[in-house]
Every structure is written in C-alpha cells, then in structure tokens.
C-alpha atoms as a PDB file:
ATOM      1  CA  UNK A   1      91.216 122.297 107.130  1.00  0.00           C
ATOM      2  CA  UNK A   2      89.318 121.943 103.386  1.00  0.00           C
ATOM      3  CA  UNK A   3      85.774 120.210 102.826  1.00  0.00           C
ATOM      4  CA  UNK A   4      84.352 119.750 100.261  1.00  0.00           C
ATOM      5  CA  UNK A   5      80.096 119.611 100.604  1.00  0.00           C
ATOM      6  CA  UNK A   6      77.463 122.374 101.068  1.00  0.00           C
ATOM      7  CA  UNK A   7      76.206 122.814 104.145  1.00  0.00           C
ATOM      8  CA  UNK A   8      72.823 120.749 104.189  1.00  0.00           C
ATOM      9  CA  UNK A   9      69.708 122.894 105.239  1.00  0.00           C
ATOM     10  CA  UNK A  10      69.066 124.071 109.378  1.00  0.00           C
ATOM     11  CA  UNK A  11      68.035 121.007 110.845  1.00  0.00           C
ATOM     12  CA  UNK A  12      70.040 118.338 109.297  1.00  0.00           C
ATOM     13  CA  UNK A  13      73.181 116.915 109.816  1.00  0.00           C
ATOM     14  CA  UNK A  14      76.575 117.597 107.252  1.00  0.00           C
ATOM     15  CA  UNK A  15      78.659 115.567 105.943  1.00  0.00           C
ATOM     16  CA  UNK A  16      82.224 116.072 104.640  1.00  0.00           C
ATOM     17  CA  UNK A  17      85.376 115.095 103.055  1.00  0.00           C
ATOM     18  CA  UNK A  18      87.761 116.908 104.758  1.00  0.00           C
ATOM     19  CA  UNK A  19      91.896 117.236 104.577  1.00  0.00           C
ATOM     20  CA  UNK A  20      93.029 119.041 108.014  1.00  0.00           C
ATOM     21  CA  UNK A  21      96.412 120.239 108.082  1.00  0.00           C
ATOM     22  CA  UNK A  22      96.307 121.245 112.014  1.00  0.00           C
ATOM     23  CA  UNK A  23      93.379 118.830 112.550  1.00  0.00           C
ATOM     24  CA  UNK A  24      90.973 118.811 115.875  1.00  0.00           C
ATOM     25  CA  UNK A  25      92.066 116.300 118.501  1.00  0.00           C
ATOM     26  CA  UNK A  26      91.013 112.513 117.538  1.00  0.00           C
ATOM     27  CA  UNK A  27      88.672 112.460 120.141  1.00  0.00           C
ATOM     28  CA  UNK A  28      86.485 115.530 118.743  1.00  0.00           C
ATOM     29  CA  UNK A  29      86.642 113.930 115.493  1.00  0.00           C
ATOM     30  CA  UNK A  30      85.469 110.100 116.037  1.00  0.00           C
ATOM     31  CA  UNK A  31      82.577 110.957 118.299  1.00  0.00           C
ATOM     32  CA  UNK A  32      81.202 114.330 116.552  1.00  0.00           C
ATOM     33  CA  UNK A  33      77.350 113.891 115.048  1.00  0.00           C
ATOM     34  CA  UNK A  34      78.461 114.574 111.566  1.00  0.00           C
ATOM     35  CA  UNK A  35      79.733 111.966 109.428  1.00  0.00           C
ATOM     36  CA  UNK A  36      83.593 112.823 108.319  1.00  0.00           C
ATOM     37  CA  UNK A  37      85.149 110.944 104.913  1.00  0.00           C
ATOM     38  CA  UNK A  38      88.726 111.682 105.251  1.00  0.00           C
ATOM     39  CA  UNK A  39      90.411 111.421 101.610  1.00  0.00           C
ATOM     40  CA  UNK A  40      93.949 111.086 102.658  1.00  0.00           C
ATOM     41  CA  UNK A  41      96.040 109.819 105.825  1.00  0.00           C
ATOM     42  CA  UNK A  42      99.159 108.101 106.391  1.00  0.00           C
ATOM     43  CA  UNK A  43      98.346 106.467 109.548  1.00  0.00           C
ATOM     44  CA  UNK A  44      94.026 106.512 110.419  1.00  0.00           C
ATOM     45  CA  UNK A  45      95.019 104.511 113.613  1.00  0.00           C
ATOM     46  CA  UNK A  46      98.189 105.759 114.664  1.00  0.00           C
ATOM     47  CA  UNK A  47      96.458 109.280 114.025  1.00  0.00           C
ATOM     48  CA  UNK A  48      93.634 108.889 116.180  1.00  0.00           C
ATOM     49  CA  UNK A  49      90.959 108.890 113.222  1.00  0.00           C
ATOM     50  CA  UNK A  50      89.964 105.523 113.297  1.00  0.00           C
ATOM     51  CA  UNK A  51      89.583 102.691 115.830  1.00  0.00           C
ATOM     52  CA  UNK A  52      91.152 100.399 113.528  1.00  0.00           C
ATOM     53  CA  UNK A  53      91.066  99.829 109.459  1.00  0.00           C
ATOM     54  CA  UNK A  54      88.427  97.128 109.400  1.00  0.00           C
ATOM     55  CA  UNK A  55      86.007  98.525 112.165  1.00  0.00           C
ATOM     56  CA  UNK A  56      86.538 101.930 112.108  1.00  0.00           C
ATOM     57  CA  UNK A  57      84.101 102.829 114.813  1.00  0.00           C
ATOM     58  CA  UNK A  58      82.735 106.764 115.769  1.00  0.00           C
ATOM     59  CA  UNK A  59      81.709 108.664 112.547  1.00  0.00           C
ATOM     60  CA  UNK A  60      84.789 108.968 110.449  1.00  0.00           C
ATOM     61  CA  UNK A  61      86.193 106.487 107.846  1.00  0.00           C
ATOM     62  CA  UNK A  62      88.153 106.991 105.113  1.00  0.00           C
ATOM     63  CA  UNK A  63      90.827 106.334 102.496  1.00  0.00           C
ATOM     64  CA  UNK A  64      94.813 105.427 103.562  1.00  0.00           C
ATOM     65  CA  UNK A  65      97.252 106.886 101.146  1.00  0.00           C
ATOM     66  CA  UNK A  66      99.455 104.226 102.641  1.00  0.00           C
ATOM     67  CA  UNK A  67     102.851 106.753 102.174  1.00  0.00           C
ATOM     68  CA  UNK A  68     105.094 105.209 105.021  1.00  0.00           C
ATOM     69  CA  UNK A  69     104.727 101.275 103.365  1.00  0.00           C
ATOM     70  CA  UNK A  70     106.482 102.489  99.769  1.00  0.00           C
ATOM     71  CA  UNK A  71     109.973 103.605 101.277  1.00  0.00           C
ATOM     72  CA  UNK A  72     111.696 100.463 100.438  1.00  0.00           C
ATOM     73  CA  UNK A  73     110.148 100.792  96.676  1.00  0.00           C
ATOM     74  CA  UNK A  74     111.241 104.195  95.855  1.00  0.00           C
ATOM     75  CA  UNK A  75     115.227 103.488  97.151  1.00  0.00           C
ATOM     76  CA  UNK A  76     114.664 101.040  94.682  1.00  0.00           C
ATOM     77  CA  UNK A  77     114.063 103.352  92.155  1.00  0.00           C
ATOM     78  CA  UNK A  78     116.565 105.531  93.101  1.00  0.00           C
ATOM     79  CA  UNK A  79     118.965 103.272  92.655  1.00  0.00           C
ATOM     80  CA  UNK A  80     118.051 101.895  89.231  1.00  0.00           C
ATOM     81  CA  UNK A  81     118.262 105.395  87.986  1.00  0.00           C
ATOM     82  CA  UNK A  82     121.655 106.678  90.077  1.00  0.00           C
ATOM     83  CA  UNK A  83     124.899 105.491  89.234  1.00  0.00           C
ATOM     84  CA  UNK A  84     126.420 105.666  92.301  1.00  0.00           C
ATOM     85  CA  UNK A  85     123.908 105.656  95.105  1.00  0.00           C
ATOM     86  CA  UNK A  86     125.362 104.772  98.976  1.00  0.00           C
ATOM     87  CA  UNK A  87     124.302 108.113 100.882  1.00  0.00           C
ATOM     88  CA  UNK A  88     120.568 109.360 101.089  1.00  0.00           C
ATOM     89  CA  UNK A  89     119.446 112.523 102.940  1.00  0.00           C
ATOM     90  CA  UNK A  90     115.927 112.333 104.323  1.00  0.00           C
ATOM     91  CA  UNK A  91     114.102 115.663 104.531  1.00  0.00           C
ATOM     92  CA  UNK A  92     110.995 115.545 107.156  1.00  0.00           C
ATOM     93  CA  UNK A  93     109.348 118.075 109.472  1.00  0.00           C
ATOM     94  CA  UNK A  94     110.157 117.225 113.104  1.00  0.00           C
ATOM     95  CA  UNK A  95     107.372 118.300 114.031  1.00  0.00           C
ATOM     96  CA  UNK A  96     104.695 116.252 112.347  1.00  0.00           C
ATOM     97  CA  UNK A  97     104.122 112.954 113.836  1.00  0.00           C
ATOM     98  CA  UNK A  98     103.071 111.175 110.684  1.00  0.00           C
ATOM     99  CA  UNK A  99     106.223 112.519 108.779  1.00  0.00           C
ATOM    100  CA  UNK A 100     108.379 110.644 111.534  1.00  0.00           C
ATOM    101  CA  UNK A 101     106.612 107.268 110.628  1.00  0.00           C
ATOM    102  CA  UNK A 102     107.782 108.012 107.199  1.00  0.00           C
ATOM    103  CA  UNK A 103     110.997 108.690 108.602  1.00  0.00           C
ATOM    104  CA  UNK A 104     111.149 105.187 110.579  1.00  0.00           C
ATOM    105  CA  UNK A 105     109.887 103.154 107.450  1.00  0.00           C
ATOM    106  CA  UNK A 106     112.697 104.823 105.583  1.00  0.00           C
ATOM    107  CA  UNK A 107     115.775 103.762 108.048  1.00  0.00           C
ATOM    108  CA  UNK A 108     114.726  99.759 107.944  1.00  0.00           C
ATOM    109  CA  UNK A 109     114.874 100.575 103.620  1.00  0.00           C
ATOM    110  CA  UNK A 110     117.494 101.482 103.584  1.00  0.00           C
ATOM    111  CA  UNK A 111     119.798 100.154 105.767  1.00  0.00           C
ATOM    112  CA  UNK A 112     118.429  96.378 103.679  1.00  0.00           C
ATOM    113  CA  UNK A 113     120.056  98.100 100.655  1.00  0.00           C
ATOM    114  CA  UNK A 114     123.169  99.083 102.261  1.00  0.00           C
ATOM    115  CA  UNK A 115     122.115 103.063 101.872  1.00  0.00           C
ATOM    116  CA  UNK A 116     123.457 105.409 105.083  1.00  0.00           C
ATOM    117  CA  UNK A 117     121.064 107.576 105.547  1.00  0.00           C
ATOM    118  CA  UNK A 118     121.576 111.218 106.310  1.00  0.00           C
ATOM    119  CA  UNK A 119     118.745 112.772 108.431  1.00  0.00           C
ATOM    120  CA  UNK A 120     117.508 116.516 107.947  1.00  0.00           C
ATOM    121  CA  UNK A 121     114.847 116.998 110.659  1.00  0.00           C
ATOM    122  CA  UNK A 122     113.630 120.639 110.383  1.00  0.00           C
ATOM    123  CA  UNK A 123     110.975 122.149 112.442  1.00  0.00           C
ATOM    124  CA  UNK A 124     110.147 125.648 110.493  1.00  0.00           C
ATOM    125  CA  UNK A 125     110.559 126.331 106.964  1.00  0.00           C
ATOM    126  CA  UNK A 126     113.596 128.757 107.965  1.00  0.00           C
ATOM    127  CA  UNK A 127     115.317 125.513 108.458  1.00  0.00           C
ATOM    128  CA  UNK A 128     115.613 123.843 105.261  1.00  0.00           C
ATOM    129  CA  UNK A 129     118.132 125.938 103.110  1.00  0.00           C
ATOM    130  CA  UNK A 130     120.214 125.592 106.087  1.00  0.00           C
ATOM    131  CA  UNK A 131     119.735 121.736 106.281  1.00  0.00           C
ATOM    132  CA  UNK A 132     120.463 121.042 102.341  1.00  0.00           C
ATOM    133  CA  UNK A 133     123.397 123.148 102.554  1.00  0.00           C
ATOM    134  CA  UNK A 134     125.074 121.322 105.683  1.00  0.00           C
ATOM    135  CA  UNK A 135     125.022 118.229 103.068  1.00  0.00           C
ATOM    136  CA  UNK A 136     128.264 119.468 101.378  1.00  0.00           C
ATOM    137  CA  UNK A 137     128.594 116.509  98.771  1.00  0.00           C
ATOM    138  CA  UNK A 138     127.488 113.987 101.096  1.00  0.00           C
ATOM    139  CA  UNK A 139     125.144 112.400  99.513  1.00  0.00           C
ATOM    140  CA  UNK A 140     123.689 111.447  96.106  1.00  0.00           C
ATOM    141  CA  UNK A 141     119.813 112.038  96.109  1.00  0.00           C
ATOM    142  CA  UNK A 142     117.498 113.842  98.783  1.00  0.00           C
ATOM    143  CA  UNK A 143     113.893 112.075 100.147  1.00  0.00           C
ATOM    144  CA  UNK A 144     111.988 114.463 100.427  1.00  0.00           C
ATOM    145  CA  UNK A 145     108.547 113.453 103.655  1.00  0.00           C
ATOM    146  CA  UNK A 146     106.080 114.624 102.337  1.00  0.00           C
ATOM    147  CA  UNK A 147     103.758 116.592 104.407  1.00  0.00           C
ATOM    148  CA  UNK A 148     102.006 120.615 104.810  1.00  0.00           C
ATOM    149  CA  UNK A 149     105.198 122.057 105.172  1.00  0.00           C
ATOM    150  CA  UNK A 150     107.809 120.194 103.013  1.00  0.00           C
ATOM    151  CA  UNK A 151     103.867 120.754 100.328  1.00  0.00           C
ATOM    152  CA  UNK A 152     104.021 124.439 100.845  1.00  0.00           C
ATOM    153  CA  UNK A 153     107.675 124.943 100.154  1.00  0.00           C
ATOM    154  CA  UNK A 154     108.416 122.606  97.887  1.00  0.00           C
ATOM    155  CA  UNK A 155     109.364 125.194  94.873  1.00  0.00           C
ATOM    156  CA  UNK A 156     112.155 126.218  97.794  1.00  0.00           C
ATOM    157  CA  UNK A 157     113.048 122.687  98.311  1.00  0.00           C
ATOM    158  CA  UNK A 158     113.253 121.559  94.553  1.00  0.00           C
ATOM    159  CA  UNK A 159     115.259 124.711  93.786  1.00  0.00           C
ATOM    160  CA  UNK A 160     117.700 124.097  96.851  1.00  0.00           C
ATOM    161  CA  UNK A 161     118.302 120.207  95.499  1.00  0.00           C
ATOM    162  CA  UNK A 162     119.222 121.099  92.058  1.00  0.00           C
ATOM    163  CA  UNK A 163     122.030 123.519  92.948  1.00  0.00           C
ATOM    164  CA  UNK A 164     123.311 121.136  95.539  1.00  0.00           C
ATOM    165  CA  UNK A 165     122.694 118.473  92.430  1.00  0.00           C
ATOM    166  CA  UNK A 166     120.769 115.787  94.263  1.00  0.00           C
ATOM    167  CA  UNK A 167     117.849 114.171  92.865  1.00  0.00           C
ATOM    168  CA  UNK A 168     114.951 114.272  94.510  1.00  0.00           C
ATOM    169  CA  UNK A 169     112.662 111.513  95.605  1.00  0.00           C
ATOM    170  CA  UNK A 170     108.933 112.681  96.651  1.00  0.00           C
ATOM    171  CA  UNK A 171     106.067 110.850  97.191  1.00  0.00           C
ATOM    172  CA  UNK A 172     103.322 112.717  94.919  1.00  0.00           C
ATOM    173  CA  UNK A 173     103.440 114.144  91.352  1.00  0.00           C
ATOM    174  CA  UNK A 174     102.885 117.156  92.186  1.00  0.00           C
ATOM    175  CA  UNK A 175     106.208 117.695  93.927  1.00  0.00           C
ATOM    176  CA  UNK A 176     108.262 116.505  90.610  1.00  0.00           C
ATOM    177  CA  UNK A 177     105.225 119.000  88.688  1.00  0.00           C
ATOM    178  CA  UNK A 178     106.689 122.198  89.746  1.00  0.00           C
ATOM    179  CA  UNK A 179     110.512 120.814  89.098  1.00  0.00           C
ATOM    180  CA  UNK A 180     111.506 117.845  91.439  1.00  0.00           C
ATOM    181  CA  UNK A 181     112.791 114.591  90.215  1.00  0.00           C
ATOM    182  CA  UNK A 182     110.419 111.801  90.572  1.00  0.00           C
ATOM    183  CA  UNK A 183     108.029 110.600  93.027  1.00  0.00           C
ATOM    184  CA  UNK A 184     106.317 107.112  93.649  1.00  0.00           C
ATOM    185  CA  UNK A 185     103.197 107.007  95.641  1.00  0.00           C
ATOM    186  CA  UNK A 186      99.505 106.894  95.756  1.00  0.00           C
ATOM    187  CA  UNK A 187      97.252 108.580  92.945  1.00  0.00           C
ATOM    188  CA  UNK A 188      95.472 111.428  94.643  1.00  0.00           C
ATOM    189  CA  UNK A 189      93.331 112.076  92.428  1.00  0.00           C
ATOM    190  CA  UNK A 190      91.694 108.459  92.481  1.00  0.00           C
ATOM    191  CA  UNK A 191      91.567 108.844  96.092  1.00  0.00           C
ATOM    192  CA  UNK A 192      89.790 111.583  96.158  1.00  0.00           C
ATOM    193  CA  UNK A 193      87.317 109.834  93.400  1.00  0.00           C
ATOM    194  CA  UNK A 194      86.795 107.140  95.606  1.00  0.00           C
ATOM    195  CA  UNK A 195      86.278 109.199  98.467  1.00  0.00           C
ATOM    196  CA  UNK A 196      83.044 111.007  96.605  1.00  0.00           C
ATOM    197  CA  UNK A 197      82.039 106.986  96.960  1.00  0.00           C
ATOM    198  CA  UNK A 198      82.137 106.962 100.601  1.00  0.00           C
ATOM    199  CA  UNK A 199      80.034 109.856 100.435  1.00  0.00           C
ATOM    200  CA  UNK A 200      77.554 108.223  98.573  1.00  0.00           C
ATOM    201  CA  UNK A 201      77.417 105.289 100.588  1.00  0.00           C
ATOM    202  CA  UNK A 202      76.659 107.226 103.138  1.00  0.00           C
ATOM    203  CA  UNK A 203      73.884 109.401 101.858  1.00  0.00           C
ATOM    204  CA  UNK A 204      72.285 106.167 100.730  1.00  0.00           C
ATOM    205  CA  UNK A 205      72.205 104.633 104.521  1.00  0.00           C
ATOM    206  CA  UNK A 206      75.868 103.616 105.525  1.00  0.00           C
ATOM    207  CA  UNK A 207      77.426 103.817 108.619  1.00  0.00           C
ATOM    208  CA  UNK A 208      80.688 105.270 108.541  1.00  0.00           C
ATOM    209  CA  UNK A 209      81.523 102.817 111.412  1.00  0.00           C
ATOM    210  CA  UNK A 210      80.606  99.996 109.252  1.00  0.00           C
ATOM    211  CA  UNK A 211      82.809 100.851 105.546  1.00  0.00           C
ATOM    212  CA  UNK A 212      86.440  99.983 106.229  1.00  0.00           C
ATOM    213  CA  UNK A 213      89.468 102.155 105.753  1.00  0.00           C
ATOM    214  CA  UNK A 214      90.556 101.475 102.322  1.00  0.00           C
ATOM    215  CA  UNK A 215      94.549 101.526 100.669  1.00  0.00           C
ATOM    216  CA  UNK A 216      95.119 103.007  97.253  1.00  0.00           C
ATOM    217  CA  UNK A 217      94.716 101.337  94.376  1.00  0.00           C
ATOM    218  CA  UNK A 218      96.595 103.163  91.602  1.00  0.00           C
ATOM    219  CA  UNK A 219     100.075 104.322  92.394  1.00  0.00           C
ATOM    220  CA  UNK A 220     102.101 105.936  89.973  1.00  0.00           C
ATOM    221  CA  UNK A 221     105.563 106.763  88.745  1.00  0.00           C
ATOM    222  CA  UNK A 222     105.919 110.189  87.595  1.00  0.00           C
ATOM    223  CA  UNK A 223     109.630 111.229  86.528  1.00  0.00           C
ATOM    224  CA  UNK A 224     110.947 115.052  85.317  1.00  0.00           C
ATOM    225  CA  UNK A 225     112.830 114.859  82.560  1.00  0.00           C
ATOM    226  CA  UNK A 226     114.214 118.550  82.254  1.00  0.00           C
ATOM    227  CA  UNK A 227     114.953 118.036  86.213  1.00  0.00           C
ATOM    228  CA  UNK A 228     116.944 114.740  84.896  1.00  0.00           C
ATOM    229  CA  UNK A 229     118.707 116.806  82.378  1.00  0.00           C
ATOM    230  CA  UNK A 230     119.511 119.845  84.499  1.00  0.00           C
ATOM    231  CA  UNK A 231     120.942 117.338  86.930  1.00  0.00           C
ATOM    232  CA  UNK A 232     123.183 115.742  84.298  1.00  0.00           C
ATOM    233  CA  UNK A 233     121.344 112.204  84.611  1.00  0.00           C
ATOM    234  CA  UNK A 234     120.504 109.769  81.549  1.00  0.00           C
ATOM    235  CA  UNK A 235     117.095 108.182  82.000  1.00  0.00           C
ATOM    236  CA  UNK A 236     116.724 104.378  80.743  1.00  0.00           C
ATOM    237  CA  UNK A 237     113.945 104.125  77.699  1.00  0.00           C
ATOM    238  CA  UNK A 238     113.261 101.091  79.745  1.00  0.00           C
ATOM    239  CA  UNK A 239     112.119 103.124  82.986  1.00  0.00           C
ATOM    240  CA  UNK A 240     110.094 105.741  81.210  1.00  0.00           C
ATOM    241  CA  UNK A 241     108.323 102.987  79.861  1.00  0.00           C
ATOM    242  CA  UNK A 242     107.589 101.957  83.496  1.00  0.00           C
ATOM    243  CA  UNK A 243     106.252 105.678  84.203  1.00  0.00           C
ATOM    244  CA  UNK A 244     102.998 106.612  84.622  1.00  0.00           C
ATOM    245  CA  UNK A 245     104.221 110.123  83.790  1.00  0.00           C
ATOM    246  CA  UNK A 246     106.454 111.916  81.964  1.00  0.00           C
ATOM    247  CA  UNK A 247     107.404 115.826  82.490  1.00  0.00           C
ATOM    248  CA  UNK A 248     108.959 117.031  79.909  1.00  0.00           C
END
C-alpha cells in the first residue's frame, strides 16, 4: 500500500490517498475512523470500496480510472493501425479479480468486431514467458490487463512481445514508456491531481460519504514509435495527430 499525507499530530485523525496493491478487506476499509481518498480503481463497487458511485457511504471515496469500459475503444485502435488484425491474445493475472472484469469487457469487444480472442491467464510472473511463447504466430497484437503484476514486469512483457512481433495494447503510458506499443486509458496523473481535491474537500468539512466517485476526465493516446519501427509497422500521420503522445 502507498499514501501520500503526514501523519497529523497524536490526537487527531489522518487522512490519506492511498493505492493498495494487496489491500485490507472492504469491510476494514469503509467503516475505519480515518477518511481514505482512493486515487485509482477499476471497480469501487465491485471492489468493496464504495457502497455505490453516487452515495458512497463509510469513509472512503474516490476517483474510478474506469479501465474495464475502454476495451471496445482500444480494438479499435488496434485495428486502424494493424493490417491484418483477426486474432488478439489477452494477457491478465488470474488471480486479480479486477483484471478478470477487464478480461470480461474485452470478450463482448471483441467478439462485435469479429476478433477471436486468445486468452493468457497467468497466476505468477514465472508464467508469462511461457504464455507468449505458446502463441506460436497465432495472433497479431497482445492486450496486455493491466494490473501490480503485469506493472511490475512489464519491461519482461514488452521485451517478450517484440520478439514474438506482436504489438502491444496497454492501458497506461507508462507501459508503452519503457518500450510497449501504445496504450489508451485514463490520465493518471490528472487523477491523482484531482484526488489532492478530494483531500481538500475534506479538510475543509466534507464527508467522504457525501462527494461521489468520480470517472476520468482526460484520457490519452500515447503511441511508441521506435516500438512501431522495431515491429516493422507504418504509423498514419493522421493517427499521431490523434495522439496525446508520441515516444520517439
């Protein structure tokens, strides 16, 4: 778990803005004294943060990075870059609840744009050079969940896509920063701006309970050229005029 906040002085309450990676159970964290902003999560409800987006209830509220609703958007992408584009493998961790809700917006996506879909569940890192390589040709870009585990190896993943040659499709720059393809998804950054906000809402009197979950409002497109170029792909002036981004 990170926060971010001093400790106030004996006697008073704290109050954070915390990402957990193995977080305390739901319970703990909606009924604990001190007031909790989280900065980002997938699912508040389906996680157990929040009672619902609106009302949040307890003493946590928070900021949705919303990553499970853009699936459909970034096969889109994929497929105005790709020239041929009918097989997609989908990299998750199996054992990360959230990452399987990625996982089940993906399927409906894709199966709309007539895209099979190749599943790679893995449970430990161990498992995902073994996973890439059982691909064997079979399909034409890699989607990669993102979550703690697919974050912390991601040099390992990006490395293991561009010998296979399959773009990668991630959903945060910093992914396609240290050498995958492109990603489409929430600014982090802003939410973590507009989670200092929260915070000082809620120094000046607000009730966590009472300040609504709220979705992203900047997402970006961030595309790797040299990754394009390593992977032998020609990039439309006309989409890297649509990026936010450019690596170069």
């Amino acid at each position: 778990m990170r926060s971010w906040l001093p400790s106030s002085p004996a006697g008073r309450s704290t109050l954070s803005c915390r990402l957990e990676h193995r977080p305390s159970s739901p319970r703990r964290r909606r009924h604990q004294p001190s007031p909790i902003v989280f900065p980002l999560a997938s699912d508040p409800v389906g996680e157990g943060l929040v009672a619902s987006l609106a009302h949040p209830g307890g003493n946590v509220t928070g900021l949705s990075n919303q990553q499970p609703d853009l699936a459909g958007k970034r096969l889109e992408i994929l497929r105005d870059i790709l020239p041929v584009f009918r097989q997609l493998a989908v990299l998750s961790n199996a054992n990360n609840p959230t990452a399987k809700l990625s996982v089940d917006e993906v399927l409906p996506a894709a199966s709309k744009l007539g895209i099979e879909v190749i599943r790679l569940d893995v449970k430990r890192p161990e498992d995902i050079a073994p996973a890439v390589g059982s691909l064997n040709g079979r399909a034409q870009a890699l989607y990669v969940v993102g979550d703690p585990m697919t974050a912390d190896n991601q040099i390992q993943i990006n490395t293991l896509a561009l010998v296979a040659r399959l773009p990668t499709m991630h959903g945060s720059r910093g992914y396609v920063e240290t050498g995958g393809f492109v990603s489409y998804g929430p600014d982090f950054s802003d939410l973590f701006r507009r989670c200092g906000d929260y915070i000082n809402k809620i120094l000046k009197g607000a009730k966590p309970a009472d300040l609504p979950v709220e979705e992203p409002t900047k997402v970006e497109l961030v595309v790797n050229l040299k990754t394009a170029k390593t992977l032998g792909l020609t990039i439309s002036q006309t989409f890297l005029m649509r990026a936010d981004a450019v690596i170069e």
